[in-house]
N, C-alpha and C. Protein backbone atom coordinates (compact mmCIF):
# COMPACT_ATOMS: atom_id res chain seq x y z
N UNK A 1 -30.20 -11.81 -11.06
CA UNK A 1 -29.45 -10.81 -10.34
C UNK A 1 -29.09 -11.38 -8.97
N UNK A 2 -28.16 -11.09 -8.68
CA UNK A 2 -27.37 -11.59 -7.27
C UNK A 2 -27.46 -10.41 -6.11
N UNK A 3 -27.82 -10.54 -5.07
CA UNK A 3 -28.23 -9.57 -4.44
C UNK A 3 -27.05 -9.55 -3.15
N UNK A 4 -26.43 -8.64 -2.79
CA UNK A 4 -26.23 -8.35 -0.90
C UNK A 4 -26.88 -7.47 -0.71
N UNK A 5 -26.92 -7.81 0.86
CA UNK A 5 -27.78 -7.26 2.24
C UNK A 5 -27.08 -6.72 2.91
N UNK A 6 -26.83 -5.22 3.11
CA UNK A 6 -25.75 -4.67 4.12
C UNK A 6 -27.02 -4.30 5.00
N UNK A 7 -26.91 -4.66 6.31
CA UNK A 7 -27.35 -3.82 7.42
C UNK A 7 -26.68 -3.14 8.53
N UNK A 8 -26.60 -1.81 8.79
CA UNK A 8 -26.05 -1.28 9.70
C UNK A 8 -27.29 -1.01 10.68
N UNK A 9 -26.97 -0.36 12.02
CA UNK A 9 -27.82 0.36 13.06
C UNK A 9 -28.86 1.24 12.31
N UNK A 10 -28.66 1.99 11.25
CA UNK A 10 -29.09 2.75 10.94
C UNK A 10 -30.18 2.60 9.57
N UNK A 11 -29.60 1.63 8.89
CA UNK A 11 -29.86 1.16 7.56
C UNK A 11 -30.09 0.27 6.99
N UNK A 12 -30.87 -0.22 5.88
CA UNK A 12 -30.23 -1.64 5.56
C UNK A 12 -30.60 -1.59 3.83
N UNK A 13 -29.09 -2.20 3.17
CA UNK A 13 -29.05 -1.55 2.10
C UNK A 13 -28.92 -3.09 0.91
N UNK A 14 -29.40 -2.67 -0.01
CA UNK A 14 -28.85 -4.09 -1.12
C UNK A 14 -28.38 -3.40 -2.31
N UNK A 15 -27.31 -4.34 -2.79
CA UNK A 15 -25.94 -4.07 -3.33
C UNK A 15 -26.44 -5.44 -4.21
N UNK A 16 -27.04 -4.77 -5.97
CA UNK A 16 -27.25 -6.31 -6.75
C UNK A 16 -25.75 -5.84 -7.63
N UNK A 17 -25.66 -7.33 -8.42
CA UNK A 17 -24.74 -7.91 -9.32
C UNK A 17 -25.25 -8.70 -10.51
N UNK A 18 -24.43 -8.95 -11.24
CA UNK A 18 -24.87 -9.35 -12.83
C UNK A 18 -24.83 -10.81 -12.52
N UNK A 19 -23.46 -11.15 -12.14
CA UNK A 19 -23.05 -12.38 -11.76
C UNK A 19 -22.50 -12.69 -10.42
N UNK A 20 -22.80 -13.98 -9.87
CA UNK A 20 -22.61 -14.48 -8.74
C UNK A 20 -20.87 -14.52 -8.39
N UNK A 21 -19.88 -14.34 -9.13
CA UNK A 21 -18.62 -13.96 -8.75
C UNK A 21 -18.60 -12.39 -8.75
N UNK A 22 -19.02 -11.56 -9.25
CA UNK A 22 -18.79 -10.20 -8.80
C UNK A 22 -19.58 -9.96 -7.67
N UNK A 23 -20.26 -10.61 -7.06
CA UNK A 23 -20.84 -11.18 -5.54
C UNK A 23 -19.99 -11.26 -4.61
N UNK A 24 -19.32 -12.40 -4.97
CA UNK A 24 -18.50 -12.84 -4.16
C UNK A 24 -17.18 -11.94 -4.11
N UNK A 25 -16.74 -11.11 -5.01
CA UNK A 25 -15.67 -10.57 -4.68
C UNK A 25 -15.85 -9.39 -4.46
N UNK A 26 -17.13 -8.43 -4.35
CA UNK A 26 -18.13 -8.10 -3.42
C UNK A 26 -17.67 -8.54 -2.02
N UNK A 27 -18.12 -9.33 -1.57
CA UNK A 27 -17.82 -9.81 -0.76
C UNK A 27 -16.67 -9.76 0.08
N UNK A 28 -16.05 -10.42 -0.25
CA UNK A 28 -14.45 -10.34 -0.10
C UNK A 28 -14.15 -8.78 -0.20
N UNK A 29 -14.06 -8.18 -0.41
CA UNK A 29 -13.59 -6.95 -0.72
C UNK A 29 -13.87 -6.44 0.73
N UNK A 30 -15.50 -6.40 1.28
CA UNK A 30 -15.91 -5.71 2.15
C UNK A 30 -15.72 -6.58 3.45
N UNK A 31 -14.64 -7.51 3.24
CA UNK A 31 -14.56 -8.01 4.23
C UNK A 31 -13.49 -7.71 5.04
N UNK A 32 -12.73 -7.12 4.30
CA UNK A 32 -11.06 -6.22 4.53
C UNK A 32 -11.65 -5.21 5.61
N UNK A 33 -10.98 -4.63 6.17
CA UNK A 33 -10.89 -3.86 7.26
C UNK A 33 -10.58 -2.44 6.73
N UNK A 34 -11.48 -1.61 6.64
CA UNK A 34 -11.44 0.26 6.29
C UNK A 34 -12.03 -0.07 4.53
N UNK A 35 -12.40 -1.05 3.80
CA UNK A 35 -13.26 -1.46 3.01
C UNK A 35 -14.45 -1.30 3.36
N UNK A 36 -15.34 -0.59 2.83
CA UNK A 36 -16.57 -0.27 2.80
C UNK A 36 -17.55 -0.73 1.80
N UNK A 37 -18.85 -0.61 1.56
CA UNK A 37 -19.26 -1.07 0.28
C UNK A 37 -19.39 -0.10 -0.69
N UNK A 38 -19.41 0.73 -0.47
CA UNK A 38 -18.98 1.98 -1.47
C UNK A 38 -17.85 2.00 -1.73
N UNK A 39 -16.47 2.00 -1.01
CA UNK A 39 -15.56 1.52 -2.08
C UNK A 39 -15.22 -0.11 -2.68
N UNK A 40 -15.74 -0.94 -1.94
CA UNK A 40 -15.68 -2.40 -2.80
C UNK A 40 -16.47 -2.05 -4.36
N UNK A 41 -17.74 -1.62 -3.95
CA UNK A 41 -18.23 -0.88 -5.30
C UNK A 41 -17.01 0.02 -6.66
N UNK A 42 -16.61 0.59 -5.64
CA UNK A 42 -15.53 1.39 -6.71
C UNK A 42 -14.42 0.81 -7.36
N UNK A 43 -14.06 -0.24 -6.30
CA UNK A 43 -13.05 -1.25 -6.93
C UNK A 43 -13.75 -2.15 -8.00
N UNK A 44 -14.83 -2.19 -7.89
CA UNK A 44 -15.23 -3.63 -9.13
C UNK A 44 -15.81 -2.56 -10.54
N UNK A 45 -15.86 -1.57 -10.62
CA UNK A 45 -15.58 -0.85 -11.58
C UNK A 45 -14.16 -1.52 -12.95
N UNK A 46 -13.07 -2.26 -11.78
CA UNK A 46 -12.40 -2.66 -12.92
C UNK A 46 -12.89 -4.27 -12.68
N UNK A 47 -12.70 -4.97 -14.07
CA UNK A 47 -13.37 -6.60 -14.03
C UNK A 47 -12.85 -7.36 -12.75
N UNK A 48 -13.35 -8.77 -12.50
CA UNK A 48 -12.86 -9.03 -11.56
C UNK A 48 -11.65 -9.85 -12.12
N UNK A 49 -11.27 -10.53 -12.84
CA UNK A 49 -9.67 -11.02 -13.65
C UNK A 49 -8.99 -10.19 -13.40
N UNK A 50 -9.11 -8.78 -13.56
CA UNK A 50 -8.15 -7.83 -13.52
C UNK A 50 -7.46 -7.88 -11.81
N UNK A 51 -8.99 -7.85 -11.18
CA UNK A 51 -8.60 -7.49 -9.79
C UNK A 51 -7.88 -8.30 -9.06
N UNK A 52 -8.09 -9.79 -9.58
CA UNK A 52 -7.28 -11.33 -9.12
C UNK A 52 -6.16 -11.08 -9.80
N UNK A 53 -5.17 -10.19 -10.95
CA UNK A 53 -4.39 -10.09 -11.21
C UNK A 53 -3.31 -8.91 -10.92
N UNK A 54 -4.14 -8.17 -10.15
CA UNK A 54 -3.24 -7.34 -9.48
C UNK A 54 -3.12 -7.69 -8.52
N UNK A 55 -4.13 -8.05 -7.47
CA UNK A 55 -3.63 -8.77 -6.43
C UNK A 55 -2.65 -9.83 -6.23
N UNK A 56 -2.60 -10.94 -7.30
CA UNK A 56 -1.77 -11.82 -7.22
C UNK A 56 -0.02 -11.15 -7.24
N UNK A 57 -0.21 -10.07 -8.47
CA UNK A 57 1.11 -9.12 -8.40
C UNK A 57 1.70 -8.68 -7.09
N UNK A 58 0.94 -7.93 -6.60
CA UNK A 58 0.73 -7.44 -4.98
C UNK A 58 1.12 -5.99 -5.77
N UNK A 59 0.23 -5.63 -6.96
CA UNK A 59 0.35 -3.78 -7.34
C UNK A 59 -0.04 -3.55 -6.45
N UNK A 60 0.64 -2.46 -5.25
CA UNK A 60 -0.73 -1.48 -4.83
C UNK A 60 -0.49 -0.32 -5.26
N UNK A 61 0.29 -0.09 -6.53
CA UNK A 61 -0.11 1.01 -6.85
C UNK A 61 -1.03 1.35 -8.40
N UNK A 62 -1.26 0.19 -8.83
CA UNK A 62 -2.43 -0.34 -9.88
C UNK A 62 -4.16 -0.11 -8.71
N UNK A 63 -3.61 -0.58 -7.55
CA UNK A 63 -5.30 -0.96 -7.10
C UNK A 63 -5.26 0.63 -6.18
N UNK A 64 -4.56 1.07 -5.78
CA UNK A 64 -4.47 2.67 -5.30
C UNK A 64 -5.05 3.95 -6.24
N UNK A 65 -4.62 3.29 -7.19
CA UNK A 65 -5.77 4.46 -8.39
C UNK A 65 -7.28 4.39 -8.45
N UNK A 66 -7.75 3.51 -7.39
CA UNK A 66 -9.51 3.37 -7.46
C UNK A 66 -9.50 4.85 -5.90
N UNK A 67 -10.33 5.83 -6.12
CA UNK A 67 -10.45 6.60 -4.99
C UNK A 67 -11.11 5.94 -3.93
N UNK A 68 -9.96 6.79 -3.23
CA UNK A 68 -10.61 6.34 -1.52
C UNK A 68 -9.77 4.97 -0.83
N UNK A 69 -8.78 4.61 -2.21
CA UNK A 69 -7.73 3.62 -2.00
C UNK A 69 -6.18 4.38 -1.65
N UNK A 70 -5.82 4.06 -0.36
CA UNK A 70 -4.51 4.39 -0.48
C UNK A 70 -3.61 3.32 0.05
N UNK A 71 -2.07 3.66 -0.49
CA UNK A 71 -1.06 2.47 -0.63
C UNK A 71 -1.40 1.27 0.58
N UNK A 72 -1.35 2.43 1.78
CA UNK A 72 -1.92 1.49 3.09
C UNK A 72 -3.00 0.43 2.83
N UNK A 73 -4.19 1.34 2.35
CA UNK A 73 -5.34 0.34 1.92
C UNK A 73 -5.05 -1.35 1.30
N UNK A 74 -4.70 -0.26 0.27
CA UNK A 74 -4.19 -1.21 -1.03
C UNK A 74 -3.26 -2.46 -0.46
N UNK A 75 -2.46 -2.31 0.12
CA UNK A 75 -1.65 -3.29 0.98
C UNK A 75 -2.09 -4.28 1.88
N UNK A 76 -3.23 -3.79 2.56
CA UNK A 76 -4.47 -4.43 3.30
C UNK A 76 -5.06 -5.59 2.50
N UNK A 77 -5.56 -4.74 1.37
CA UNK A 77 -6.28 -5.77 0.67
C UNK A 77 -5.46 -6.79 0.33
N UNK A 78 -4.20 -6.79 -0.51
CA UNK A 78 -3.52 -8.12 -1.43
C UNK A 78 -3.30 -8.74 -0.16
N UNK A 79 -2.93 -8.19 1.02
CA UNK A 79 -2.77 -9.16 2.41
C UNK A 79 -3.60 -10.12 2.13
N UNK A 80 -4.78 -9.73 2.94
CA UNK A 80 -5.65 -10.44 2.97
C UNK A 80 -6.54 -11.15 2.06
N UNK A 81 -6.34 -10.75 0.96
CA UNK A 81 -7.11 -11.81 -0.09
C UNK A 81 -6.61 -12.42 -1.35
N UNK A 82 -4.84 -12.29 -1.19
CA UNK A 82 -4.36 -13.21 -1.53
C UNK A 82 -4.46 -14.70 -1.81
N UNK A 83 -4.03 -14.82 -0.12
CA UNK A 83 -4.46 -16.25 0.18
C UNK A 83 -5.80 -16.86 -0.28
N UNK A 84 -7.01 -15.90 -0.53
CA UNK A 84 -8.46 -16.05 -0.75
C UNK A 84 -8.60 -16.60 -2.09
N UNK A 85 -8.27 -15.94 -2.72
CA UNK A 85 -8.25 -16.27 -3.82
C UNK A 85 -7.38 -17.23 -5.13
N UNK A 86 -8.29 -17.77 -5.71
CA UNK A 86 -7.68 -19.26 -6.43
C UNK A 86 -7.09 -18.57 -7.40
N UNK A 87 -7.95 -17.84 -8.22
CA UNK A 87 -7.48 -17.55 -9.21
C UNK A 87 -8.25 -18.01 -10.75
N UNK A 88 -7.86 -17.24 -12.10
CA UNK A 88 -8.81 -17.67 -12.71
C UNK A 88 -8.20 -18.84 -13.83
N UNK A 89 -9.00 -20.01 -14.29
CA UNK A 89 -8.29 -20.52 -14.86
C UNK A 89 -9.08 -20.54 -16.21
N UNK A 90 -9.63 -19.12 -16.68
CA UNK A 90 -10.05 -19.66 -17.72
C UNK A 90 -8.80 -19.36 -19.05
N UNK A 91 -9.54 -20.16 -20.06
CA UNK A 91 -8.38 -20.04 -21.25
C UNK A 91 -8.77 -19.39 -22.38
N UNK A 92 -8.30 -18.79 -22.81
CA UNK A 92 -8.05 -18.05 -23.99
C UNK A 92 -7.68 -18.03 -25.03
N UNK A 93 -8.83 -17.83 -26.56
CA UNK A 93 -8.29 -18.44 -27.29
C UNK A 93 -6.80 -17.80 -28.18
N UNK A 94 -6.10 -18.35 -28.90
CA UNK A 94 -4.81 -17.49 -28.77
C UNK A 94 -5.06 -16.06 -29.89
N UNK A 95 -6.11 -16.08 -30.85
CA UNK A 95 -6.46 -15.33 -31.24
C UNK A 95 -6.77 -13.76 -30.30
N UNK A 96 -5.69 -13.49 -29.61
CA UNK A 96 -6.23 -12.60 -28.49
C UNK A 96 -6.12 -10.91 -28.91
N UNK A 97 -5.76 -10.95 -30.17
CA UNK A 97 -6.04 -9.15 -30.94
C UNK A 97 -7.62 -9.06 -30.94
N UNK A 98 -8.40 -10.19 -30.74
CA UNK A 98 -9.96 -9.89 -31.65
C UNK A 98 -10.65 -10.52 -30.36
N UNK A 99 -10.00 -10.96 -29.39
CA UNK A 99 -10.47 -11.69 -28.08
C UNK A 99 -11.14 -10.60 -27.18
N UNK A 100 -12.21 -10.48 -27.48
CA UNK A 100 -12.94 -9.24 -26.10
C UNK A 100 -13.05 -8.88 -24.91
N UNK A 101 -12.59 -10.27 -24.68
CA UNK A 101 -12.90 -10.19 -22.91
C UNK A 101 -11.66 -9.93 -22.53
N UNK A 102 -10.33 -10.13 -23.28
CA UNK A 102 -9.20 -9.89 -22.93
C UNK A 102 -8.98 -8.17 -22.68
N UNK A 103 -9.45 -7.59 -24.16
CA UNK A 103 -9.42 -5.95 -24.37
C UNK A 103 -10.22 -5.51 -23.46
N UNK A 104 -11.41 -6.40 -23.25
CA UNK A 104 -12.48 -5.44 -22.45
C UNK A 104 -11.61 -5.18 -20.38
N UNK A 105 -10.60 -6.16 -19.95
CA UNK A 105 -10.10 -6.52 -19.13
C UNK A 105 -8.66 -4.99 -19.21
N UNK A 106 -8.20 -5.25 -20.06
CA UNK A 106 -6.94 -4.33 -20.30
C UNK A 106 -7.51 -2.87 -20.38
N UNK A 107 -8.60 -2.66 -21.56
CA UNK A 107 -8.63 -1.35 -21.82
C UNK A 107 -9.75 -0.75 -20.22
N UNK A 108 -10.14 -1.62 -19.26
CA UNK A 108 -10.54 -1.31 -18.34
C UNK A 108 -9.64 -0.70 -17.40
N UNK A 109 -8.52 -0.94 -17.63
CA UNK A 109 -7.31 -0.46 -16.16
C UNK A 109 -6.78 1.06 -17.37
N UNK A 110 -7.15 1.45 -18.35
CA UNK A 110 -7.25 2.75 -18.95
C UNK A 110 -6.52 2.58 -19.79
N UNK A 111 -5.89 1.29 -20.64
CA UNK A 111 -5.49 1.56 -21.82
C UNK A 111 -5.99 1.44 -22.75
N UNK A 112 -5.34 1.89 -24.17
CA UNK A 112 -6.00 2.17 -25.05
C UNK A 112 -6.19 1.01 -26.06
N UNK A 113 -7.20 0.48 -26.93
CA UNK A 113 -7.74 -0.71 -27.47
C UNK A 113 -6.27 -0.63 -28.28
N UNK A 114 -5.53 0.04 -29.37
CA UNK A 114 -5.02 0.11 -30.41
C UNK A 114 -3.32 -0.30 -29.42
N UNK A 115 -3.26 0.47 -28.57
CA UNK A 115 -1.92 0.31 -27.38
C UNK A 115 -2.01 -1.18 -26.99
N UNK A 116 -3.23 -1.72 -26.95
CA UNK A 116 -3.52 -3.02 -26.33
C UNK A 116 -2.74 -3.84 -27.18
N UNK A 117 -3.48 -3.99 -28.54
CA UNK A 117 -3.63 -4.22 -29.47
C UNK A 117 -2.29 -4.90 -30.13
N UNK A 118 -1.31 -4.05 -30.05
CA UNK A 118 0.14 -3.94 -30.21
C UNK A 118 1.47 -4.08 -29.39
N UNK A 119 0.63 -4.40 -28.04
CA UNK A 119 1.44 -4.97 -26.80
C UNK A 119 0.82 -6.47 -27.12
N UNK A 120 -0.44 -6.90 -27.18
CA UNK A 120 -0.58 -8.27 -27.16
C UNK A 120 0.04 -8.93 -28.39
N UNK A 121 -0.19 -8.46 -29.00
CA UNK A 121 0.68 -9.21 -30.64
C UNK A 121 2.31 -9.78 -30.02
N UNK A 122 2.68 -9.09 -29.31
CA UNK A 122 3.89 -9.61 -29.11
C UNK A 122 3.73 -10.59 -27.37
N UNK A 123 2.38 -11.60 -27.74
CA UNK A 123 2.28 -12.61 -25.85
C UNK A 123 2.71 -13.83 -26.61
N UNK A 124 3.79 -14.34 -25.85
CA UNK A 124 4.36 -15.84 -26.32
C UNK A 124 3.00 -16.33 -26.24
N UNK A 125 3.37 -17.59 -27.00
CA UNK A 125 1.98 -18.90 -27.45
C UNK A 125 2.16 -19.36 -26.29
N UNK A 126 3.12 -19.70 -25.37
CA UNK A 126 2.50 -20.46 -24.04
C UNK A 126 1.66 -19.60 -22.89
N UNK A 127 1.15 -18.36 -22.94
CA UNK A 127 0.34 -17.70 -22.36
C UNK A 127 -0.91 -17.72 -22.58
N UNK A 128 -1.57 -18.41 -22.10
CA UNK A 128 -3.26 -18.64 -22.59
C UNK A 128 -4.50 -18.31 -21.39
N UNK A 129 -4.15 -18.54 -19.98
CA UNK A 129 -5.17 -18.10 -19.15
C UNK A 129 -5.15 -17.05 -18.95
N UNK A 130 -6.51 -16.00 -18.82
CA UNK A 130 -6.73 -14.64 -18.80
C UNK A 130 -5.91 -13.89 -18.11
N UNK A 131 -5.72 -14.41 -16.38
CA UNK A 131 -4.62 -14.01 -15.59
C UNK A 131 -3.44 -14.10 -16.04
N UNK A 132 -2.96 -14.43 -16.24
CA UNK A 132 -1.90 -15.10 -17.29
C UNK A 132 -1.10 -13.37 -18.09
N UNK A 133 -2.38 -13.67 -19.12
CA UNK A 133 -2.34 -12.59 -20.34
C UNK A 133 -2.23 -11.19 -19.55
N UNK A 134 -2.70 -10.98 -18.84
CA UNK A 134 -3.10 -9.79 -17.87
C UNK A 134 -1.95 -9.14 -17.36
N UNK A 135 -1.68 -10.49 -16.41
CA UNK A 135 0.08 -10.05 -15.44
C UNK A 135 1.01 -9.79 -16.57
N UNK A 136 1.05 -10.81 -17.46
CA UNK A 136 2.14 -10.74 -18.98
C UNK A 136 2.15 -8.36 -19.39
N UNK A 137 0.85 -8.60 -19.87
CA UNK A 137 0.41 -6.88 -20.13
C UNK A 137 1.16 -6.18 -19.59
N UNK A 138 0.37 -6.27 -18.00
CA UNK A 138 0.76 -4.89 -17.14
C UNK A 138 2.70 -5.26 -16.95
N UNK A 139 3.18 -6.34 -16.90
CA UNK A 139 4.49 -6.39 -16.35
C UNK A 139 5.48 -5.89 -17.90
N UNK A 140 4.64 -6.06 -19.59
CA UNK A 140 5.68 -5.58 -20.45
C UNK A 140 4.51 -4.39 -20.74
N UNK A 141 4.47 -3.47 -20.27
CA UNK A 141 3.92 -2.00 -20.43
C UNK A 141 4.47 -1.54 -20.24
């Protein structure tokens, strides 16, 4: 388990994780300005691929649907952690109807496995990194 340490005047709090990148973008998140760790928390509710793929978009109205996010917010953030972020390069195998981590990524931003299902059947063969597949999704939805 991956741990942060928030200390305020008042408090001092730890914030664990599964894995050392939902740490870090943890991190990052609460490093934005009117970002808190209660809502960085609320934002990683969706995976973090997802979240490097809206940001790279610059949705803010994909990342405005987490409460306590508004357009302003939302605008804040892709500002600033744009540039932060590399990005993911993992690959995918093209089998991506039966690919989990892909569905588990999509049906996380609230669609439906079967809706998924039938939008991905139609991702050209040169689309293979997760980000990739993701931006492809949300931009033919």
């Amino acid at each position: 388990m991956w741990i942060h340490t928030h200390q305020t005047n008042e408090a001092i709090s730890f914030f664990g994780f599964e894995d050392e990148k939902d740490l870090a973008f943890f991190e990052l998140l609460n490093s934005v300005n009117g970002v808190g760790c209660k809502t960085a928390l609320d934002i990683l509710e969706t995976p973090v691929e997802i979240l490097e793929s809206i940001i790279f978009e610059g949705s803010t109205s994909k990342l405005s649907e987490t409460p306590g996010i508004g357009k302003k917010t939302a605008a804040r953030i892709i500002l600033e952690l744009k540039p932060k972020i590399t990005g993911s390069e993992i690959e995918v195998p093209r089998d991506t109807e039966n690919n989990a981590e892909v569905l588990e990524a999509i049906t996380g931003l609230g669609y439906s496995e079967k809706e998924s299902k039938k939008i991905l059947a139609k991702l050209p063969p040169e689309i293979t990194k997760l980000e990739e597949i993701v931006r492809w999704f949300l931009q033919n939805t």
